[in-house]
C-alpha atoms as a PDB file:
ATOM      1  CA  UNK A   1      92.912 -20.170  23.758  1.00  0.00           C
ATOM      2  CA  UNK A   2      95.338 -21.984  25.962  1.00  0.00           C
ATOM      3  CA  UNK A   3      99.278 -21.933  26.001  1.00  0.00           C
ATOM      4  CA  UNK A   4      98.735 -25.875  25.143  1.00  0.00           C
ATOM      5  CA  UNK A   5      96.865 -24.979  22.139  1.00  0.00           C
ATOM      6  CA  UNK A   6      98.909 -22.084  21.001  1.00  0.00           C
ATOM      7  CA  UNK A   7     102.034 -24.389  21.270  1.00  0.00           C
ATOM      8  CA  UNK A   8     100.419 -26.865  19.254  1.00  0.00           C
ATOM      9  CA  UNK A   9      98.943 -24.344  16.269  1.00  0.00           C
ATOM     10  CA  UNK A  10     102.848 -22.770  16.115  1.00  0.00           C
ATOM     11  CA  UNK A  11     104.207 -26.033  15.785  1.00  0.00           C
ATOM     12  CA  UNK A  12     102.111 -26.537  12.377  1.00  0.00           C
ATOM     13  CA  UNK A  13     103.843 -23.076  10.802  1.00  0.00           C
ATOM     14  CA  UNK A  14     107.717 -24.678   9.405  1.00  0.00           C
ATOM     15  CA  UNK A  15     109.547 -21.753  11.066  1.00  0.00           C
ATOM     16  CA  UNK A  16     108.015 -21.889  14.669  1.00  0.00           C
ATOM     17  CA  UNK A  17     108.100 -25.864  13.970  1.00  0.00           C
ATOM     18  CA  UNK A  18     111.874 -25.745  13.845  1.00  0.00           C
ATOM     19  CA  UNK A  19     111.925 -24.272  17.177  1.00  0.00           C
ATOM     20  CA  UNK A  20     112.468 -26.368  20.253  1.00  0.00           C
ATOM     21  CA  UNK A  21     109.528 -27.250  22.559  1.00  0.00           C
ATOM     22  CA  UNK A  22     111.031 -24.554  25.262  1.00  0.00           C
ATOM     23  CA  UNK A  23     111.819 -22.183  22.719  1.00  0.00           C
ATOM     24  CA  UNK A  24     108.185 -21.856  21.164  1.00  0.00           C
ATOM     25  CA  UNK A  25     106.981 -21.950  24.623  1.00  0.00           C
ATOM     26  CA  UNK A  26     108.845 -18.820  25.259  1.00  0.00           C
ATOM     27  CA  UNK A  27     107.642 -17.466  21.974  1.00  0.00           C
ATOM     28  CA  UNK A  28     103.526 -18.358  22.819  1.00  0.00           C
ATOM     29  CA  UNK A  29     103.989 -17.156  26.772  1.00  0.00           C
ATOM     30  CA  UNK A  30     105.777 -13.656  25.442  1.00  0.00           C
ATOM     31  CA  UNK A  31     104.017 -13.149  22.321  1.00  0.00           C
ATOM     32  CA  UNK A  32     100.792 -10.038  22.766  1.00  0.00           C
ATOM     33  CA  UNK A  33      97.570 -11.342  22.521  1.00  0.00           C
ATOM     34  CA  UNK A  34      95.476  -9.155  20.170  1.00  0.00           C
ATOM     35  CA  UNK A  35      91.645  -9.452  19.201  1.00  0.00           C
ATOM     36  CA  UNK A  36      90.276  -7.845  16.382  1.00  0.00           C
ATOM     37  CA  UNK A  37      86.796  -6.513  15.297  1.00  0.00           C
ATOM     38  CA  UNK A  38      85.863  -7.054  11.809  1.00  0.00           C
ATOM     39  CA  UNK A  39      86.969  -4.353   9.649  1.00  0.00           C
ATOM     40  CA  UNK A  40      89.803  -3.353  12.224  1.00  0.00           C
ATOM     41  CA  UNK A  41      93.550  -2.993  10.580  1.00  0.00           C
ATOM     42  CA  UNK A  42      95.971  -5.135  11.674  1.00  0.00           C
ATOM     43  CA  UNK A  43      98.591  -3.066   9.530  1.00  0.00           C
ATOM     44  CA  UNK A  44      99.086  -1.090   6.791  1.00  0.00           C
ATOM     45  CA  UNK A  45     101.191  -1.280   3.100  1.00  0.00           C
ATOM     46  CA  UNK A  46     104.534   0.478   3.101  1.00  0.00           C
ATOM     47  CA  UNK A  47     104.423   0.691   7.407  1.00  0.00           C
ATOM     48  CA  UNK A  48     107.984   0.043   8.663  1.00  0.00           C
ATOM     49  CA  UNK A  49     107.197  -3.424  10.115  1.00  0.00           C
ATOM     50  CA  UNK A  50     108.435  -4.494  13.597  1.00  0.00           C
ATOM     51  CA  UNK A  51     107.635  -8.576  13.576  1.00  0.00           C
ATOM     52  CA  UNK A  52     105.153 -10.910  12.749  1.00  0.00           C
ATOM     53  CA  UNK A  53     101.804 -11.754  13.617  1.00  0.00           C
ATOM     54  CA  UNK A  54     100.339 -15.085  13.468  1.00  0.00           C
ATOM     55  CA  UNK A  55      96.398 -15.846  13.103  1.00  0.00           C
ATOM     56  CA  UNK A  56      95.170 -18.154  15.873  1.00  0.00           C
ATOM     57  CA  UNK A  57      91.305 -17.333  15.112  1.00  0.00           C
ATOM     58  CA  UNK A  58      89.076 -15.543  12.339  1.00  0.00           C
ATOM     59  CA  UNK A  59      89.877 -14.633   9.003  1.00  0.00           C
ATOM     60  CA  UNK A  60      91.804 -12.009   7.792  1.00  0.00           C
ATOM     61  CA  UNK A  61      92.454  -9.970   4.274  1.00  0.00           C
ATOM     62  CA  UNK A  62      95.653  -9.266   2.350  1.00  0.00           C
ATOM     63  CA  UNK A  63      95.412  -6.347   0.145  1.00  0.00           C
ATOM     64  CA  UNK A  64      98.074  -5.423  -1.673  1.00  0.00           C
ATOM     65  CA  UNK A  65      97.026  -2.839  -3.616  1.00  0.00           C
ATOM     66  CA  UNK A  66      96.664  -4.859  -7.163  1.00  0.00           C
ATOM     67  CA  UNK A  67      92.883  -5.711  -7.132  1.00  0.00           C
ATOM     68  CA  UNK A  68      93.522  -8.902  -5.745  1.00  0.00           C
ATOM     69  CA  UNK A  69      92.683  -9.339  -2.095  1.00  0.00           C
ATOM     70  CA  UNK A  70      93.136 -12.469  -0.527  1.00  0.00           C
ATOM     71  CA  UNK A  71      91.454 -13.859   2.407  1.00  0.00           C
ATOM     72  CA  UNK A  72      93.643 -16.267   5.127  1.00  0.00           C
ATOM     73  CA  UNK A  73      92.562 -18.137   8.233  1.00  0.00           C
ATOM     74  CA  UNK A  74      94.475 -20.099  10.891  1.00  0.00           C
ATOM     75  CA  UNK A  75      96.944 -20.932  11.131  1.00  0.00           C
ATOM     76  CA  UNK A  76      98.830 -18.458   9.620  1.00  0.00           C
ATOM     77  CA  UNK A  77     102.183 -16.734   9.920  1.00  0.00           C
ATOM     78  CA  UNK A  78     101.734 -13.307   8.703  1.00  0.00           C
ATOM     79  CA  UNK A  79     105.255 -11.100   8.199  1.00  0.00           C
ATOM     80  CA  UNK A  80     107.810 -14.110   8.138  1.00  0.00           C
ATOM     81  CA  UNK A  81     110.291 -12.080   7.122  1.00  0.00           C
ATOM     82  CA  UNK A  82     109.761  -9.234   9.598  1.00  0.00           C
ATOM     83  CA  UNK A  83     110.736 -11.319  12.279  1.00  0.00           C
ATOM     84  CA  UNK A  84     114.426 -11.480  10.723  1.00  0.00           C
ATOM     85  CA  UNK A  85     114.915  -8.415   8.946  1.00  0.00           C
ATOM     86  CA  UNK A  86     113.691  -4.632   8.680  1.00  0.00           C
ATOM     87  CA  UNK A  87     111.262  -4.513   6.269  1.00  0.00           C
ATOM     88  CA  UNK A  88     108.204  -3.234   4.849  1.00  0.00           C
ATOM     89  CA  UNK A  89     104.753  -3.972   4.549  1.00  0.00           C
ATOM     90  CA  UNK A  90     103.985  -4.968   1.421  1.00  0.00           C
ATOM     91  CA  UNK A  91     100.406  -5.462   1.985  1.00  0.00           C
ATOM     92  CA  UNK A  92      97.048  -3.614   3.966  1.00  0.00           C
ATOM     93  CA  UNK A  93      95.628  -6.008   6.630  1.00  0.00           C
ATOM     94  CA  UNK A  94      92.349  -6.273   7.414  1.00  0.00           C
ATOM     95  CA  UNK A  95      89.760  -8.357  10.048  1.00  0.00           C
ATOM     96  CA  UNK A  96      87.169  -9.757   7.804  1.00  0.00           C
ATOM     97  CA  UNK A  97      85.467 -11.341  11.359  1.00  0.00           C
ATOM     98  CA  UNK A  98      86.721 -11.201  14.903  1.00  0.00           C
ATOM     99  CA  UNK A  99      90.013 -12.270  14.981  1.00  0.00           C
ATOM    100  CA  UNK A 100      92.560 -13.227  17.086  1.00  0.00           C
ATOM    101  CA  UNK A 101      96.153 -12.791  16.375  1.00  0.00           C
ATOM    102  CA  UNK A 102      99.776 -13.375  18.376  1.00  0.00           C
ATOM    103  CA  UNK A 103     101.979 -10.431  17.953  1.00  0.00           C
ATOM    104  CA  UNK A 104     105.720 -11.673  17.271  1.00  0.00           C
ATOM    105  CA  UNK A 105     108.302  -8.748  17.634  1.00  0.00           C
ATOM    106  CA  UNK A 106     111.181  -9.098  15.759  1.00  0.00           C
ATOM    107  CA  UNK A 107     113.108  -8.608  19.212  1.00  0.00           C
ATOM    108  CA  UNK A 108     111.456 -10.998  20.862  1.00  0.00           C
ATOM    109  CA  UNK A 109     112.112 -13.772  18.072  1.00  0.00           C
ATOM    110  CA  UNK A 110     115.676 -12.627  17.739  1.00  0.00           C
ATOM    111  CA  UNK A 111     116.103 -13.126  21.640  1.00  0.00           C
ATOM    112  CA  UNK A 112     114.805 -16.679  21.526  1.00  0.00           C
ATOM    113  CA  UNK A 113     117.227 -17.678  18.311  1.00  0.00           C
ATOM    114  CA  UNK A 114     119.944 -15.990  20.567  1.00  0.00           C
ATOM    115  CA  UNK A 115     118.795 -18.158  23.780  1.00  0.00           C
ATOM    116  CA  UNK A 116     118.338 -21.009  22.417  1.00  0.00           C
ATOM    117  CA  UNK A 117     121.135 -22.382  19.956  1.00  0.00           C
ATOM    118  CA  UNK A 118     120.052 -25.396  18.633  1.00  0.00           C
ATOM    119  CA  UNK A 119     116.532 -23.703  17.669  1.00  0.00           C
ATOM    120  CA  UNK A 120     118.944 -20.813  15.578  1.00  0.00           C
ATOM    121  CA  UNK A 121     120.176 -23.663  13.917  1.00  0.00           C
ATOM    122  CA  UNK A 122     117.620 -25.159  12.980  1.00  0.00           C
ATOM    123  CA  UNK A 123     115.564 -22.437  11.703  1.00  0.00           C
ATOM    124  CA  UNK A 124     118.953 -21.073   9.564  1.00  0.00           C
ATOM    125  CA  UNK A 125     118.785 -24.747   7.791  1.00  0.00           C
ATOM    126  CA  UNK A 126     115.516 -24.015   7.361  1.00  0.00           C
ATOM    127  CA  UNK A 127     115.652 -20.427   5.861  1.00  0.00           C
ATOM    128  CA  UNK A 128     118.656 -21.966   3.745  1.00  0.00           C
ATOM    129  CA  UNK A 129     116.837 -24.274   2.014  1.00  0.00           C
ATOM    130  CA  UNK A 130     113.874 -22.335   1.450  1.00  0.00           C
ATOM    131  CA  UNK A 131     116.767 -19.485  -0.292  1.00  0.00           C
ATOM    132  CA  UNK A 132     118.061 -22.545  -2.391  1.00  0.00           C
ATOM    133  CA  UNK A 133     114.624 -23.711  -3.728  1.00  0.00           C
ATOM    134  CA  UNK A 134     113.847 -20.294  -4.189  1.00  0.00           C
ATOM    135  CA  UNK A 135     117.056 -19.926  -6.212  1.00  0.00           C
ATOM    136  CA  UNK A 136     116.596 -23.024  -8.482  1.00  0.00           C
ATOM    137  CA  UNK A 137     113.038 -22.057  -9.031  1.00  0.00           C
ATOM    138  CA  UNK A 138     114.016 -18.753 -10.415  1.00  0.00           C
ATOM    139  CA  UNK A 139     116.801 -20.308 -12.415  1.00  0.00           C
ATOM    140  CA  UNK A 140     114.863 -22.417 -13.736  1.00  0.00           C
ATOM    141  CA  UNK A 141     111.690 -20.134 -14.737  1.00  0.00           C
ATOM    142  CA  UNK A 142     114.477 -17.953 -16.099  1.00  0.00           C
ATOM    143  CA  UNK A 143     115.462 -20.594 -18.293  1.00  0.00           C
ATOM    144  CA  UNK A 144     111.895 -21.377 -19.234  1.00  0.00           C
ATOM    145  CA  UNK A 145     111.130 -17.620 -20.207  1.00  0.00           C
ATOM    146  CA  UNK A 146     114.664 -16.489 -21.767  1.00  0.00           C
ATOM    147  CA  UNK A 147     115.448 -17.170 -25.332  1.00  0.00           C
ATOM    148  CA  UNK A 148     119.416 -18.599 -25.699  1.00  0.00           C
ATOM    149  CA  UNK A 149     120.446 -15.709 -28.184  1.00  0.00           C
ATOM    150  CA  UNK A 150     124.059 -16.917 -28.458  1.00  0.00           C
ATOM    151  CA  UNK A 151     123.282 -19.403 -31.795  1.00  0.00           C
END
């Protein structure tokens, strides 16, 4: 794939979308390539994870240990959080066909919110909004699911 293309498939993913043109450039020119053979593991559940990946080609599978794998395909930002925070994986990941994947270290994105202001910005409205949906939801499915037992 090209840099053109790559800017143009990480501009479709909210987070990366909220980035400015130079910044995602950055992110797509310093981001490692990495190609996968089916069956290969991307990464593992419970590995200390270190950034992101995002699926430019093939299909991957998310197994998180209930029964219930699930299969994704581009594009696709895998680790969103990772790329903020130390975390966890909470899931196996596996190369169901040759795949193709941009590695996104956590440095690397946290260097490019530091570099470029307006992009921080933009992706902390972001993340704040997503917390504040996330919040009602939960209020609100709490309020679905929880008997008032104060009558």
């Amino acid at each position: 794939m090209s840099l053109d293309s790559d800017l143009r498939e990480l501009a479709r993913i909210p987070l990366f979308g909220a980035l400015e043109y130079e910044a995602r450039r950055l992110l797509a020119f310093s981001a490692e390539t990495r190609i996968l053979r089916r069956d290969d593991i991307l990464f593992r559940k419970a590995e200390a994870s270190d950034g992101g990946y995002f699926l430019l080609a093939g299909e991957l599978e998310i197994d998180g240990g209930d029964g219930l794998a699930r299969k994704i395909r581009p594009p696709t930002l895998i680790g969103e959080l990772a790329l903020i925070t130390d975390t966890q994986r909470p899931a196996t990941v596996i190369a169901k066909s040759p795949s193709t994947v941009l590695k996104i270290p956590r440095q690397l994105f946290q260097r490019i919110l530091k570099e470029h202001p307006r992009s921080a910005m933009q992706t902390r409205t972001l993340i704040e909004t997503r917390l504040t949906a996330f919040a009602r939801d939960l209020g609100d499915a709490r309020n679905r699911n929880f008997l008032d037992v104060t009558t």
